[in-house]
N, C-alpha and C. Protein backbone atom coordinates (compact mmCIF):
# COMPACT_ATOMS: atom_id res chain seq x y z
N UNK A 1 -1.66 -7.52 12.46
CA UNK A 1 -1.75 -6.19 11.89
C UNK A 1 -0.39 -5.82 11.31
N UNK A 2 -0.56 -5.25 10.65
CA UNK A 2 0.63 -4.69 9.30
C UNK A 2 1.65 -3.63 10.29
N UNK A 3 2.54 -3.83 9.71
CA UNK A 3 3.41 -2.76 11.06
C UNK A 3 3.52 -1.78 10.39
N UNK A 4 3.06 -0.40 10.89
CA UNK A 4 3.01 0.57 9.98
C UNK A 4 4.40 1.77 9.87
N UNK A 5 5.42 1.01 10.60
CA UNK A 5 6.87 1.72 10.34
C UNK A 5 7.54 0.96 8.81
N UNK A 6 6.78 -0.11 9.01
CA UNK A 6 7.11 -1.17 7.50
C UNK A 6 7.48 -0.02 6.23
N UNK A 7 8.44 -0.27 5.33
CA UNK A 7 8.80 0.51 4.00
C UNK A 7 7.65 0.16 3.02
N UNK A 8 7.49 -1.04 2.91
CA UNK A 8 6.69 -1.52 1.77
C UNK A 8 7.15 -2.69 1.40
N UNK A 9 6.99 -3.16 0.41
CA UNK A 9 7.24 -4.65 -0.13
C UNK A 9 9.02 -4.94 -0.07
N UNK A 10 9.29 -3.79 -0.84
CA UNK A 10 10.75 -3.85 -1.57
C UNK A 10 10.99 -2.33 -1.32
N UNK A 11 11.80 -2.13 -0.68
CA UNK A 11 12.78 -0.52 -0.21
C UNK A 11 13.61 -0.51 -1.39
N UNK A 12 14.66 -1.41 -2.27
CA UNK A 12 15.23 -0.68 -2.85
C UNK A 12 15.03 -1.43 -4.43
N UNK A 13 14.50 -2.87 -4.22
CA UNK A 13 14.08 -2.99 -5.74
C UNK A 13 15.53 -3.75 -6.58
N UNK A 14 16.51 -3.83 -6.44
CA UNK A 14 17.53 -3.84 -6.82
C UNK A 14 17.91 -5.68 -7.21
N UNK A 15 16.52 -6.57 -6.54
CA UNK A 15 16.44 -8.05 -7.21
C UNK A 15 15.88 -7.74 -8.19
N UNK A 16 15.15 -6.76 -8.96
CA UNK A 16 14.61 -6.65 -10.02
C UNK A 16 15.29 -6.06 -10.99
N UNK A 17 15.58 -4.75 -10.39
CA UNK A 17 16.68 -4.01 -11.17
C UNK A 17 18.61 -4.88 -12.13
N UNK A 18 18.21 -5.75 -10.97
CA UNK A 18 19.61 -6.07 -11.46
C UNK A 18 19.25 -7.31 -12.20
N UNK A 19 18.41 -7.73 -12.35
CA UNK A 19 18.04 -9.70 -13.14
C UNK A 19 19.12 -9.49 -14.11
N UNK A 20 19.54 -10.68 -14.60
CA UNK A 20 20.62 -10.47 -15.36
C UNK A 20 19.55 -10.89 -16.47
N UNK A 21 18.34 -11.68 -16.42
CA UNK A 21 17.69 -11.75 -17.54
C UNK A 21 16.27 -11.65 -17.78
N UNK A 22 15.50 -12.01 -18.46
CA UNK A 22 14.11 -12.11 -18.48
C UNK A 22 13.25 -12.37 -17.24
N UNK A 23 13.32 -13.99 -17.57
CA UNK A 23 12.84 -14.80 -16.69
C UNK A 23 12.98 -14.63 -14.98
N UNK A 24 14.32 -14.17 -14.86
CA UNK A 24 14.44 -13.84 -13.65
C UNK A 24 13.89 -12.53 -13.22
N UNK A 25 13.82 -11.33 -13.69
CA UNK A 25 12.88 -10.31 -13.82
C UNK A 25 11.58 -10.52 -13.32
N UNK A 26 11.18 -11.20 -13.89
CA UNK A 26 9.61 -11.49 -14.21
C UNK A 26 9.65 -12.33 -12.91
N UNK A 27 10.65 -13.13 -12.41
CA UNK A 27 9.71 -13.91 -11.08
C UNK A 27 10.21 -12.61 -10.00
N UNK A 28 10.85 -12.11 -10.14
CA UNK A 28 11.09 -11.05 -9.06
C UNK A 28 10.20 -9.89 -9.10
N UNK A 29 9.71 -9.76 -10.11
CA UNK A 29 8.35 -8.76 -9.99
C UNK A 29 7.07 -9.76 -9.60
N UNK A 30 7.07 -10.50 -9.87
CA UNK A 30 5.84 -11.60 -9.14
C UNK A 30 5.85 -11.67 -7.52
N UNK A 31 7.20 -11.79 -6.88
CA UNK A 31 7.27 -11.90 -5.52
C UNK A 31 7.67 -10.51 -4.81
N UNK A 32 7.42 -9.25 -5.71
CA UNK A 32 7.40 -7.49 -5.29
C UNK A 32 5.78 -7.65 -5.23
N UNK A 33 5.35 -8.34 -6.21
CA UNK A 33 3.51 -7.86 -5.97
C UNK A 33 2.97 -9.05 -5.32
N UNK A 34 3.63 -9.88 -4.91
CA UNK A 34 3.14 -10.61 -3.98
C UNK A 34 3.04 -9.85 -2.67
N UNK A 35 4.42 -9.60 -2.23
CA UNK A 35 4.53 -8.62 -1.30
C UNK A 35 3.84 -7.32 -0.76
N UNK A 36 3.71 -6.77 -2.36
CA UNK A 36 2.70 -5.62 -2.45
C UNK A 36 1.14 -6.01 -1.99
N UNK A 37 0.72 -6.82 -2.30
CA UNK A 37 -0.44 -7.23 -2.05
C UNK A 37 -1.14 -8.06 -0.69
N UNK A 38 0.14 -8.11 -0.04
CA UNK A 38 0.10 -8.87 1.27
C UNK A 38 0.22 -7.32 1.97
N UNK A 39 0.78 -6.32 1.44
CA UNK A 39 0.60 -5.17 2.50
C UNK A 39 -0.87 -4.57 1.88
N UNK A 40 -0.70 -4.55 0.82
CA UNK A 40 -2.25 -3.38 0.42
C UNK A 40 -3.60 -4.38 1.10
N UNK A 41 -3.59 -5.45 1.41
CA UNK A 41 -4.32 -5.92 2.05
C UNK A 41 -4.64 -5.97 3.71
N UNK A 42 -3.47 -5.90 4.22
CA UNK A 42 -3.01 -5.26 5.77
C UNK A 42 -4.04 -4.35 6.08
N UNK A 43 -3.53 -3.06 4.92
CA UNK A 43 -4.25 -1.69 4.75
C UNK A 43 -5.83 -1.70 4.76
N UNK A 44 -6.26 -2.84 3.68
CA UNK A 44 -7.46 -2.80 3.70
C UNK A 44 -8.65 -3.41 4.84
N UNK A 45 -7.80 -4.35 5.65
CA UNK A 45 -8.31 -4.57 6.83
C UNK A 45 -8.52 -2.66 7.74
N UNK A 46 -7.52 -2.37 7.71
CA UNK A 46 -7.46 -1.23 8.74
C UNK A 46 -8.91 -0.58 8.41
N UNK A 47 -8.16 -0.16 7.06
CA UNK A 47 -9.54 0.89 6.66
C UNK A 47 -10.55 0.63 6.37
N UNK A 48 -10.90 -0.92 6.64
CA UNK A 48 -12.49 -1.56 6.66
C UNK A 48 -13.20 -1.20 8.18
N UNK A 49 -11.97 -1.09 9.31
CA UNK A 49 -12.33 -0.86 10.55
C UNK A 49 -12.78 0.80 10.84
N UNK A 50 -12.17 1.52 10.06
CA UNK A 50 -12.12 2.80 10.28
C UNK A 50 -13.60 3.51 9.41
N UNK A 51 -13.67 2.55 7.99
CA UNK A 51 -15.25 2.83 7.54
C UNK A 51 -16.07 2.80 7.88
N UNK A 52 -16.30 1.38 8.75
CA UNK A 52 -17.61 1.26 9.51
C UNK A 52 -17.58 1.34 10.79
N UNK A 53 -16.65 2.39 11.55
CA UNK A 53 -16.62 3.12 12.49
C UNK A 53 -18.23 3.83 12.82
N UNK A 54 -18.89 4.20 13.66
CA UNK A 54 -20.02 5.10 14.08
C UNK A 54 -19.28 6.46 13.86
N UNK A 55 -18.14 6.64 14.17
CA UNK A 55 -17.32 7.78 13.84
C UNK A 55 -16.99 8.02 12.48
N UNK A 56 -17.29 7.39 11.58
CA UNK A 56 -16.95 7.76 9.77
C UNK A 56 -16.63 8.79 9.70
N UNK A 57 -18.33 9.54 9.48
CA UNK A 57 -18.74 10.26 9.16
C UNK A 57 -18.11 11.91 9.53
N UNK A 58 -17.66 12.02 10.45
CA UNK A 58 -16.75 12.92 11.29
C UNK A 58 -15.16 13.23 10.27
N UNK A 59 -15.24 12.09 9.61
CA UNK A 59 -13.31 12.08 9.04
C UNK A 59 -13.51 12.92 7.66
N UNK A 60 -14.66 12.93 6.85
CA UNK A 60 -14.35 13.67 5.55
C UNK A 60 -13.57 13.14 5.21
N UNK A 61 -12.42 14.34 4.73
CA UNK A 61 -11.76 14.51 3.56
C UNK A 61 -10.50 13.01 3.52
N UNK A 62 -10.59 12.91 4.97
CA UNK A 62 -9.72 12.14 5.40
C UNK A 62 -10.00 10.53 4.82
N UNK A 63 -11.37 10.20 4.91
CA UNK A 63 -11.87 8.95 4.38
C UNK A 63 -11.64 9.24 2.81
N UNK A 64 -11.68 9.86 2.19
CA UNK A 64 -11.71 10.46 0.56
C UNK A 64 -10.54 10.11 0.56
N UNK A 65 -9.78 10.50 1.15
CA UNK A 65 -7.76 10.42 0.83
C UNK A 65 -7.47 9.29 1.12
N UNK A 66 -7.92 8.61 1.83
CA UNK A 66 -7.49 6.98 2.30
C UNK A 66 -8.00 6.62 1.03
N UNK A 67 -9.53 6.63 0.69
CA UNK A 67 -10.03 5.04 -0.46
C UNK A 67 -9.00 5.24 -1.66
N UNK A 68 -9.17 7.40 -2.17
CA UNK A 68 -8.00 7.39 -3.12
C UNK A 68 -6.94 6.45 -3.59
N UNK A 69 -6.44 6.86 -2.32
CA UNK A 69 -4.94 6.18 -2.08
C UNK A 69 -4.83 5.02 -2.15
N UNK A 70 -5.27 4.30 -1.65
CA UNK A 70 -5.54 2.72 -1.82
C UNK A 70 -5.95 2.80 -3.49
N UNK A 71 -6.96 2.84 -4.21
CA UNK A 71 -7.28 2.71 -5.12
C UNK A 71 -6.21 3.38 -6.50
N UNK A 72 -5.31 4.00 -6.03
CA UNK A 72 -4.05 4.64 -6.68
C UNK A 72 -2.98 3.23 -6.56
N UNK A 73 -2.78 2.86 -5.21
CA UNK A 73 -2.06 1.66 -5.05
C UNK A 73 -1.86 0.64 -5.81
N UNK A 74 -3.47 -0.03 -5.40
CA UNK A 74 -3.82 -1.35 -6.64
C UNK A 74 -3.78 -1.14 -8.21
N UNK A 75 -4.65 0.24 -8.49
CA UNK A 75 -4.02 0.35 -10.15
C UNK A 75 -2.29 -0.07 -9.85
N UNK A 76 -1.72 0.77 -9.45
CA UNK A 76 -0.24 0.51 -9.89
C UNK A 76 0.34 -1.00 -9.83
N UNK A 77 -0.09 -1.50 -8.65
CA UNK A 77 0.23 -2.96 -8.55
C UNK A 77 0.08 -3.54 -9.60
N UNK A 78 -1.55 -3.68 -10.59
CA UNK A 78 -2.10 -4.11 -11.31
C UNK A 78 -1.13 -3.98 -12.44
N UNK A 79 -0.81 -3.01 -12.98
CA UNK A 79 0.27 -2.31 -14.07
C UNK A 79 1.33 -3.41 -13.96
N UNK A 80 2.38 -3.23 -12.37
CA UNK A 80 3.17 -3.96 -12.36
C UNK A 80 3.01 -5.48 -12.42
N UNK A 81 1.97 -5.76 -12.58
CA UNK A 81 1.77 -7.16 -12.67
C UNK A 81 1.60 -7.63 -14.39
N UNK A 82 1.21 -6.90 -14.91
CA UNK A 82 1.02 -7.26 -16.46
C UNK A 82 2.69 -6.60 -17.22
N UNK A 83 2.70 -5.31 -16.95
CA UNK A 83 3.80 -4.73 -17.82
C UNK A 83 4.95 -5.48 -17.79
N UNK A 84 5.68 -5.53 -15.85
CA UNK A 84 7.11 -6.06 -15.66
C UNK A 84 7.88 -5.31 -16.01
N UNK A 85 7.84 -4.31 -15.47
CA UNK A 85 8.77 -2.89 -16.49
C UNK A 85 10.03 -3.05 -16.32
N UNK A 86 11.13 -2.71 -16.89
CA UNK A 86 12.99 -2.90 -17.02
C UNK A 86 13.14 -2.24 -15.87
N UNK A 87 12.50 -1.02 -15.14
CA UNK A 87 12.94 -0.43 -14.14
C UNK A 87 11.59 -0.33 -13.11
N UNK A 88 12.42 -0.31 -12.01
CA UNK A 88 11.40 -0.35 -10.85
C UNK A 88 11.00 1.12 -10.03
N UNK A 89 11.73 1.91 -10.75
CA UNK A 89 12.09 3.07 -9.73
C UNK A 89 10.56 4.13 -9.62
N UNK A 90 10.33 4.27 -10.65
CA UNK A 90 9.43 5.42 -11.30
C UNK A 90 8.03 4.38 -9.98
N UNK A 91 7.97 3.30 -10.17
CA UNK A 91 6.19 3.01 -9.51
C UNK A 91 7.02 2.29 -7.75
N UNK A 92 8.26 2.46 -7.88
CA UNK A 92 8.77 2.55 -6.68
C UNK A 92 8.77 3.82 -5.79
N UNK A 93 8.73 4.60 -6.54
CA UNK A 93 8.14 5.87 -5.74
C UNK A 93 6.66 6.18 -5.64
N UNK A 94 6.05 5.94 -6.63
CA UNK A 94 4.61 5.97 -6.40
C UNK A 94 3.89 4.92 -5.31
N UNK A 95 4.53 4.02 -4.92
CA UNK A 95 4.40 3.17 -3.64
C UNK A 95 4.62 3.69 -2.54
N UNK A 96 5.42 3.70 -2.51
CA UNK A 96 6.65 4.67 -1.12
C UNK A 96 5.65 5.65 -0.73
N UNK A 97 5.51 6.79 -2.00
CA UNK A 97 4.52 7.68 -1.37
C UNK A 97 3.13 7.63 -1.00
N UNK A 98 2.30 6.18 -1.84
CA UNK A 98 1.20 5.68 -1.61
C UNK A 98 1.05 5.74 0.25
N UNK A 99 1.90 4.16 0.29
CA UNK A 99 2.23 3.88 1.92
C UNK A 99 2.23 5.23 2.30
N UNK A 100 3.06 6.15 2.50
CA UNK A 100 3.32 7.31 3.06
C UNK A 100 1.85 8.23 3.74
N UNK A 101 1.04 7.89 2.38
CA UNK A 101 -0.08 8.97 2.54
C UNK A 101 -1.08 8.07 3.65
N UNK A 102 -1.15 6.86 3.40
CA UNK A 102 -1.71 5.97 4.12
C UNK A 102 -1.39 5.88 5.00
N UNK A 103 -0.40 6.27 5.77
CA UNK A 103 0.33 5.99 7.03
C UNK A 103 -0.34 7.68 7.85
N UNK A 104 0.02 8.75 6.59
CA UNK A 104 -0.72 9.72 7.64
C UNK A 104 -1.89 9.93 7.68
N UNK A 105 -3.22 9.28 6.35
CA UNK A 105 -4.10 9.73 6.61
C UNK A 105 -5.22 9.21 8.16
N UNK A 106 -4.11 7.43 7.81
CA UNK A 106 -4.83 6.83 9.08
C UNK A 106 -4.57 6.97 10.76
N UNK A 107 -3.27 7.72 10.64
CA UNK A 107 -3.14 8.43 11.74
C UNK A 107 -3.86 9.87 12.25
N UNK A 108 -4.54 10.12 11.35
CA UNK A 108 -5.68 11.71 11.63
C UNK A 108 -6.84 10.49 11.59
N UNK A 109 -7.13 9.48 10.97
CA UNK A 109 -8.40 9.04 11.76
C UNK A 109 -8.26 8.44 12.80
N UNK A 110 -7.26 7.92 13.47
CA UNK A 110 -7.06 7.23 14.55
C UNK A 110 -7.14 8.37 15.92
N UNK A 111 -7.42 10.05 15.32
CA UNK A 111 -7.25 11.13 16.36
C UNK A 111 -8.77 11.06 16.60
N UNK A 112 -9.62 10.40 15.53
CA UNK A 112 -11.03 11.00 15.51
C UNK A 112 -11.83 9.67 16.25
N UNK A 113 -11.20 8.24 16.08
CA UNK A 113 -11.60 7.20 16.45
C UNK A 113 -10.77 6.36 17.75
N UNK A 114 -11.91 6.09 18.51
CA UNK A 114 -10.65 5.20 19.66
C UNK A 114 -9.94 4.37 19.67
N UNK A 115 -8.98 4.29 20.19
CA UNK A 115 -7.98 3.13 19.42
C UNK A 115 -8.82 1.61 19.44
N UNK A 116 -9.52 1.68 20.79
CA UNK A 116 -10.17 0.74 20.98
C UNK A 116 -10.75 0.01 20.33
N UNK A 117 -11.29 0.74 19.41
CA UNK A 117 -12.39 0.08 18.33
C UNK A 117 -11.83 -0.89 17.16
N UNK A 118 -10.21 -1.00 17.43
CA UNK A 118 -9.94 -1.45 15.84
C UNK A 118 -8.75 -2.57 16.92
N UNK A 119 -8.84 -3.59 15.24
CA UNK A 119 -8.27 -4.97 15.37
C UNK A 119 -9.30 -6.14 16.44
N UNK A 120 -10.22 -6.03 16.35
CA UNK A 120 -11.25 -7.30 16.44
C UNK A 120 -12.23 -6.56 18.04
């Protein structure tokens, strides 16, 4: 299970930011969304456990804000995987706060569901 004090892939971005050239850019955004995608997948284990909970149904708004969020995530990943943008900062925050929201929404379902029920 994904450790959920984890920052995210890349906290400050600064192998990307600094490439002195192209090529090097471009493999350092390959191994940010590698990274990225080894956590948004973490995530998606969780919240596969928390969907098909008998308790769902109880979370609302809360299940709405999780798929969101996730689905806000992967677009961006997706972006960063084709564009490779000169700067990392702007969808470095849209991560940060992704994780962020994900970290609290699954902690209000974890109030509604027993801990018991999740990780196998």
């Amino acid at each position: 299970m994904a450790n959920m004090d984890y920052p995210g892939p890349c906290p400050s971005c600064t192998g990307i930011d600094g490439c002195p050239n192209d090529a090097g850019k471009q493999e350092a955004v390959k191994h940010y969304c590698k990274g990225l995608e080894m956590e948004l997948n973490a995530w998606k284990a969780r919240l596969y456990d928390v969907l098909t909970n008998e308790k769902a149904g109880e979370m609302g708004d809360t299940l709405i804000q999780l798929k969101s969020t996730m689905k806000e995530l992967e677009a961006v990943a997706a972006k960063l995987e084709e564009a490779c943008p000169a700067s990392m900062s702007k969808e470095e925050q849209v991560i940060g706060k992704g994780l962020e929201d994900l970290r609290v929404h699954y902690s209000k379902a974890m109030e509604v569901i027993a801990p018991g029920w999740f990780g196998g």
